[in-house]
Protein backbone atom coordinates (compact mmCIF):
# COMPACT_ATOMS: atom_id res chain seq x y z
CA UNK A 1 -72.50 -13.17 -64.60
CA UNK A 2 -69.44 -13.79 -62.88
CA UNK A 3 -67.59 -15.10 -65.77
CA UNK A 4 -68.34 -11.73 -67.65
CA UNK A 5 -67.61 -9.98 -65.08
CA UNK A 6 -64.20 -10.93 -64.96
CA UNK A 7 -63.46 -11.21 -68.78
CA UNK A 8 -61.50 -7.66 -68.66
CA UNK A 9 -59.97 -7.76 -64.99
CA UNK A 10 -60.14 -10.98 -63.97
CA UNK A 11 -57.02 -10.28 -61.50
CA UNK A 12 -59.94 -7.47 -60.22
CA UNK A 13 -62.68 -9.90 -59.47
CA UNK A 14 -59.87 -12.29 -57.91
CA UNK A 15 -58.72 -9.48 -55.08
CA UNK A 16 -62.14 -8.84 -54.28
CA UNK A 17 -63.06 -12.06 -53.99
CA UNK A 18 -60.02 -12.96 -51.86
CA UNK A 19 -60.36 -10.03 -49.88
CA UNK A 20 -64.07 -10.28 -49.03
CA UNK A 21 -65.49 -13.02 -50.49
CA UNK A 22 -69.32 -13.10 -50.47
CA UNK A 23 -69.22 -9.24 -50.02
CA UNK A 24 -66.59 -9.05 -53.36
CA UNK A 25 -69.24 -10.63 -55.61
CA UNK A 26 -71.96 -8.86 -54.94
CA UNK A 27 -69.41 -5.49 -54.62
CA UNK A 28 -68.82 -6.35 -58.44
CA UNK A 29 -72.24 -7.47 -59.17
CA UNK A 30 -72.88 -3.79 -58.57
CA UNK A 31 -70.09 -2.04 -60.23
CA UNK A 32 -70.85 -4.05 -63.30
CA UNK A 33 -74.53 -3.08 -63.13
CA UNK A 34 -73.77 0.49 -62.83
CA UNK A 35 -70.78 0.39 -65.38
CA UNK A 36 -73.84 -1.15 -67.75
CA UNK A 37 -76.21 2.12 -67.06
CA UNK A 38 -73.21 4.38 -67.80
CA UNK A 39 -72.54 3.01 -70.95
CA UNK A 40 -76.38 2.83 -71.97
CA UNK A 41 -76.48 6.71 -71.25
CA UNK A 42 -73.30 7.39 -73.11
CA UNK A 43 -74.69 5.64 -76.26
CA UNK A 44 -78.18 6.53 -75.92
């Protein structure tokens, strides 16, 4: 999860993590969840 998470902004997932750490990974746990549902609805 985490590692595909970071495969496009890996610098991203680093500053959160830095910045809040537990609280950064779940933060972009969520973003790439939603990001996922936006790009269902654009294709489908």
């Amino acid at each position: 999860m985490l590692t595909s998470a970071g495969g496009h902004r890996p610098w991203m997932f680093l500053f959160f993590s830095n910045r809040l750490g537990g609280l950064g990974s779940l933060l972009v746990s969520l973003v790439v969840t939603a990001l996922l549902v936006l790009l269902f609805v654009a294709v489908f």
